[in-house]
Protein backbone atom coordinates (compact mmCIF):
# COMPACT_ATOMS: atom_id res chain seq x y z
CA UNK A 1 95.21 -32.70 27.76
CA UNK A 2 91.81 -31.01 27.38
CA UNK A 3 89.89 -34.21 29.33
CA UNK A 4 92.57 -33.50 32.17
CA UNK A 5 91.99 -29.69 32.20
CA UNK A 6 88.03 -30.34 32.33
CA UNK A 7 88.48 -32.62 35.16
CA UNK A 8 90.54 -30.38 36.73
CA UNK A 9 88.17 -28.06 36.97
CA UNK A 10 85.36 -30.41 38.14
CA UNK A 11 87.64 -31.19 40.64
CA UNK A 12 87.43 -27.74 42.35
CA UNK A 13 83.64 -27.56 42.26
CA UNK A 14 83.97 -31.14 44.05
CA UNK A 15 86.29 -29.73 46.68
CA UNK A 16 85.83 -25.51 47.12
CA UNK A 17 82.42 -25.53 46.05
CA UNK A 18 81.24 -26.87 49.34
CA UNK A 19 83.43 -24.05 51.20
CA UNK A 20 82.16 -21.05 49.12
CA UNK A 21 78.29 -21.49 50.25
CA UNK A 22 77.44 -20.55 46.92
CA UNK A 23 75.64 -22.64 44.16
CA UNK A 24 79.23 -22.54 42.73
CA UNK A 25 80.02 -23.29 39.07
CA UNK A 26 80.69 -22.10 36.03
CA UNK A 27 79.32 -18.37 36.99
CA UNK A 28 81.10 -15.02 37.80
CA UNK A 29 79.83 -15.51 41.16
CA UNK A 30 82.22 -18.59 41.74
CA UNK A 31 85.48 -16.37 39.88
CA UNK A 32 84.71 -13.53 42.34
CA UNK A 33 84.49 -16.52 45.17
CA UNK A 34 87.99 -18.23 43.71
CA UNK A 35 89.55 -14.62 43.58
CA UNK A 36 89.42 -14.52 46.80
CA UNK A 37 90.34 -17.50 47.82
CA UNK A 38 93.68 -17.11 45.78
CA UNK A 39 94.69 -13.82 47.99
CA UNK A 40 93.63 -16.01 51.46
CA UNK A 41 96.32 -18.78 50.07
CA UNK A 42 98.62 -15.65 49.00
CA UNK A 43 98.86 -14.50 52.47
CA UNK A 44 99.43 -18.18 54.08
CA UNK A 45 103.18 -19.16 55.28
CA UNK A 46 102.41 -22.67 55.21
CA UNK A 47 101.88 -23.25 51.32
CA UNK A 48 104.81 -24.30 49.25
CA UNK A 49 105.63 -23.50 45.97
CA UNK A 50 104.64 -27.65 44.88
CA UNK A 51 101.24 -26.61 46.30
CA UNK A 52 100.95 -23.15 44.67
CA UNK A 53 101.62 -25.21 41.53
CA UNK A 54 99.07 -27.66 41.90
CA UNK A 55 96.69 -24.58 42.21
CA UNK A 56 97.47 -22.75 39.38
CA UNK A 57 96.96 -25.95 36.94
CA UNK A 58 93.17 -26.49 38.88
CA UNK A 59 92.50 -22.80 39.12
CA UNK A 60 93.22 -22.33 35.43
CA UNK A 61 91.42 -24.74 34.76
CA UNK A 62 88.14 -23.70 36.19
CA UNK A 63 88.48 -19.99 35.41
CA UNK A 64 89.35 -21.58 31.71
CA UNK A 65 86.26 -23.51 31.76
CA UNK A 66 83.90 -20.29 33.03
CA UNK A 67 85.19 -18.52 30.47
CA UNK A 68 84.13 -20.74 28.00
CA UNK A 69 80.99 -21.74 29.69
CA UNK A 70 79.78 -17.79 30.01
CA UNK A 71 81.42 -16.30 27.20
CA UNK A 72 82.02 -19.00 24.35
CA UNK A 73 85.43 -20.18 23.20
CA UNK A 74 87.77 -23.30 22.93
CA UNK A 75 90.72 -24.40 24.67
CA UNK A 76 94.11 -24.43 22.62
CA UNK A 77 97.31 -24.81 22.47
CA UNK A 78 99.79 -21.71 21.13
CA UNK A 79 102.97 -22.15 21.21
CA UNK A 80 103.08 -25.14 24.18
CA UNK A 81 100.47 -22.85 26.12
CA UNK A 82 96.96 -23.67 26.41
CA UNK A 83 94.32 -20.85 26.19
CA UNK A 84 90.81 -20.07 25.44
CA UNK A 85 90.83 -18.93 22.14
CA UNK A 86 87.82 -17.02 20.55
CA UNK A 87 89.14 -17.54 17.03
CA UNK A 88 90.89 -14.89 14.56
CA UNK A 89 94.31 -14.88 17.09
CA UNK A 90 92.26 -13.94 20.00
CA UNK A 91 92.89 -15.80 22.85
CA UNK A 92 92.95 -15.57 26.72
CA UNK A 93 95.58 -17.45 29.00
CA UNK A 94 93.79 -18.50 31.88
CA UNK A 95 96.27 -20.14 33.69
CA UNK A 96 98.45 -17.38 33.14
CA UNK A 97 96.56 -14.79 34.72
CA UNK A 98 96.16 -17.63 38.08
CA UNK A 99 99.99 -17.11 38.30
CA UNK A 100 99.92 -13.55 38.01
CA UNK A 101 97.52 -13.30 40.69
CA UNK A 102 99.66 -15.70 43.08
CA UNK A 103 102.67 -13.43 42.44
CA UNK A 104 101.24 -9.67 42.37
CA UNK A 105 97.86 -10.13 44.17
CA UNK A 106 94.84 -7.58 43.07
CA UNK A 107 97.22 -5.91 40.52
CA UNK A 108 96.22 -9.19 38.27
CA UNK A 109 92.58 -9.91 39.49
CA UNK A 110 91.18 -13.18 37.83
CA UNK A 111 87.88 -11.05 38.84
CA UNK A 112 88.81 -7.97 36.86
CA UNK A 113 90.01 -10.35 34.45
CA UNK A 114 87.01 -11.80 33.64
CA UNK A 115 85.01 -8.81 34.01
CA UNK A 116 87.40 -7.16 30.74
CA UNK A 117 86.29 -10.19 28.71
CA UNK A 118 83.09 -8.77 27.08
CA UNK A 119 84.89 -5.62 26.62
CA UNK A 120 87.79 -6.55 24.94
CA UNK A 121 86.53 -9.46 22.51
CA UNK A 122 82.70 -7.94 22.37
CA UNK A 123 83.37 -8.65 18.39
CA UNK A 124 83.99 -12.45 19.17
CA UNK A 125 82.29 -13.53 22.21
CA UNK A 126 79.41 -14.91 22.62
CA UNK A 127 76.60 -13.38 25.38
CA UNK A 128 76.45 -15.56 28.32
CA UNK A 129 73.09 -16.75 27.38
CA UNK A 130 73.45 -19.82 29.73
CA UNK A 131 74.50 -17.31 32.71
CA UNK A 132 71.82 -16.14 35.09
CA UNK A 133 71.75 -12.09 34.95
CA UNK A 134 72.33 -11.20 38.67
CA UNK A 135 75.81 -13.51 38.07
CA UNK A 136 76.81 -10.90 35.47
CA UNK A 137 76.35 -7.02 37.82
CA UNK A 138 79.17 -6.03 35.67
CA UNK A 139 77.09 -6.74 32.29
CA UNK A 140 74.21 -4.14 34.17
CA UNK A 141 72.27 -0.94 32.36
CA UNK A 142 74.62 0.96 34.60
CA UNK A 143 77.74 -0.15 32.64
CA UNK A 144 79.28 1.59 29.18
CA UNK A 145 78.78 -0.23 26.04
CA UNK A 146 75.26 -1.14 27.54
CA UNK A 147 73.77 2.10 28.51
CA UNK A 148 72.14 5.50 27.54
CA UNK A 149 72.96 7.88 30.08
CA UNK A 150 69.26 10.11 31.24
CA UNK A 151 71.11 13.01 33.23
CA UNK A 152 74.44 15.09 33.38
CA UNK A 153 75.34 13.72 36.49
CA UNK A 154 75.15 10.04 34.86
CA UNK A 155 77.01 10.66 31.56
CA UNK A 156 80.00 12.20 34.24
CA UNK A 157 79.63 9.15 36.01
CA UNK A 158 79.46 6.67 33.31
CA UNK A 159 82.50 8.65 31.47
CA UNK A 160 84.17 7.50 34.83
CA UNK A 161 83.81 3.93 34.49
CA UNK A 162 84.89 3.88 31.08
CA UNK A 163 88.03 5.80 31.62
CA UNK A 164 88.78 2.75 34.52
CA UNK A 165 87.94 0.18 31.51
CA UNK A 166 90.26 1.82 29.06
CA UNK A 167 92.98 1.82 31.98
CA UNK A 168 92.31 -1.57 32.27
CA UNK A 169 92.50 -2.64 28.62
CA UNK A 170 95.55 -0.91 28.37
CA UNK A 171 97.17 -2.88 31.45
CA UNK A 172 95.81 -6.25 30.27
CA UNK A 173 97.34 -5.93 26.85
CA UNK A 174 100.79 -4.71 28.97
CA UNK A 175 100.78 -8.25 30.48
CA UNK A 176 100.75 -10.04 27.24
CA UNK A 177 103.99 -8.08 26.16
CA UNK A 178 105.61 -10.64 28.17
CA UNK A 179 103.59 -13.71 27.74
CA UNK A 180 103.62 -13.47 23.44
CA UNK A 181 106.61 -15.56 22.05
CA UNK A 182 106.61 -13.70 18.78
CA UNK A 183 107.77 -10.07 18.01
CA UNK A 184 104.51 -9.43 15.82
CA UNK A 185 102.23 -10.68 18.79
CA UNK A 186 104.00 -8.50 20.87
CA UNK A 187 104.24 -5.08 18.73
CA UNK A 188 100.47 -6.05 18.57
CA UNK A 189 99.73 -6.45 22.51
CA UNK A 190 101.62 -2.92 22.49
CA UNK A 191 99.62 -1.60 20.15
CA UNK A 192 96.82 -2.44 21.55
CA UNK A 193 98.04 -1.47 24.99
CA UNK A 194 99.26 1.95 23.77
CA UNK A 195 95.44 2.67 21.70
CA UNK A 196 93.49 1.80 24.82
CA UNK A 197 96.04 4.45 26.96
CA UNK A 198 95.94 6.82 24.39
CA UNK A 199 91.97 6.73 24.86
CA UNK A 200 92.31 7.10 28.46
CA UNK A 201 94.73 9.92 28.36
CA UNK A 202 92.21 11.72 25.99
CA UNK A 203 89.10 11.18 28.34
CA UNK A 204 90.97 11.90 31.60
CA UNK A 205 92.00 15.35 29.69
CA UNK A 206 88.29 15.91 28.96
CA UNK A 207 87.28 15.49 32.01
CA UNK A 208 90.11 17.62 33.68
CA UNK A 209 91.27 14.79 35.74
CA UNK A 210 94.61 16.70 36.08
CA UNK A 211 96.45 14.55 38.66
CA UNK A 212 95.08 11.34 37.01
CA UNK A 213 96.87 12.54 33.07
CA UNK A 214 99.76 13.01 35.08
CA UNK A 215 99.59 9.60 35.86
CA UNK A 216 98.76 8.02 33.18
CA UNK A 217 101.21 9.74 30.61
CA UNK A 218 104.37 8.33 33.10
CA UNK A 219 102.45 4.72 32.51
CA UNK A 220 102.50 5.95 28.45
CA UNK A 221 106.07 6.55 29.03
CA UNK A 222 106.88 3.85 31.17
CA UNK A 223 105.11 1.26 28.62
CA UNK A 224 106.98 2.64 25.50
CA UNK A 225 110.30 2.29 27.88
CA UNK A 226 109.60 -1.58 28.41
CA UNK A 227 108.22 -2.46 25.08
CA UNK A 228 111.83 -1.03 23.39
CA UNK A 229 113.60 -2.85 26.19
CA UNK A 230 111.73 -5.93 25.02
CA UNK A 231 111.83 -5.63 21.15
CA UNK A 232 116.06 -4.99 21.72
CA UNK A 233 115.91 -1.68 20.62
């Protein structure tokens, strides 16, 4: 299965590679390029759900094979699902998050997906030695984790963008409530998901983002209301 998934993805450097006008590969350029080709064939009438198939097994595939090209990992099988796993029960379900995107468009970005990567397995990843710099804008001095801020105005700024990445921690480990076949993996993606919130709810208070801890408390609430609807109780 791992030779077909491999050739899978050759197969759509072969065929959209040549569309993108990019030196498309195994780079975040390409994902960005293959994100948006996913929302043009979202949008079309004349695409069947055989054909929407097809494109989730090849799409996986390559956004499977990026990931482990640019960030380290090996593809496995939990469960009858194949994933990138980056060892120590942390895995990624590429072809998982290809289906998400057909069904709920920018709401489950392969692009945001693959941006979260470093942040959420930065213990387990590898850097993306092999992966020129300008691929990687998200991986810039401009970014948290990988900066020191030099003025007021950037440290408001830079709090910013790391309130958006705890939002978007929190909603990435909300999509695996459904995807985990176990109870423990799921009390753990809810765990995760309600850490990462509770950090978000703490910096948007901080920052007296009123309207935005509205928000985010009725997500709190509204995760805690599907994880006991899950768990039966």
């Amino acid at each position: 299965m791992e030779d077909k998934i491999k050739a899978n993805a050759e197969l759509v450097i072969k065929q959209l590679g040549p569309l993108s006008g990019l030196e498309f590969g195994y780079n975040a350029e390409s994902v960005v390029w293959v994100d948006g080709f996913i929302e043009n064939q979202r949008i079309r009438s004349d695409v069947d759900k055989s054909a929407i198939d097809g494109l989730i097994n090849t799409l996986g595939s390559f956004l499977g094979e990026c990931i482990i090209r640019c960030y380290g990992g090996y593809w496995q099988s939990i469960n009858g699902e194949w994933c990138v796993s980056f060892g120590d029960k942390n895995a990624v379900y590429p072809f998982n998050k290809v289906r998400k995107q057909f069904a709920n468009g920018q709401e489950d970005s392969i692009k945001k997906f693959f941006e979260l990567i470093p942040i959420m397995f930065k213990e387990y990843i590898q850097k993306p030695d092999q992966c020129d710099a300008l691929e990687f804008p998200f991986l810039s001095a401009s970014m948290p984790f990988y900066s020191t801020p030099e003025s007021n105005q950037s440290t408001t700024l830079d709090s910013k963008e790391r309130l958006e990445l705890y939002i978007r921690q929190a909603e990435e480990a909300y999509s695996r409530i459904y995807d985990e076949w176990s109870s423990s993996a799921r009390a753990a993606a809810y765990n995760e998901c309600k850490e990462s919130m509770a950090d978000a709810i703490r910096l948007a208070r901080q920052l007296g983002l009123e309207d935005k801890l509205v928000e985010l408390e009725k997500k709190l609430k509204h995760y805690k209301e599907v994880f006991r609807s899950q768990m039966g109780f």
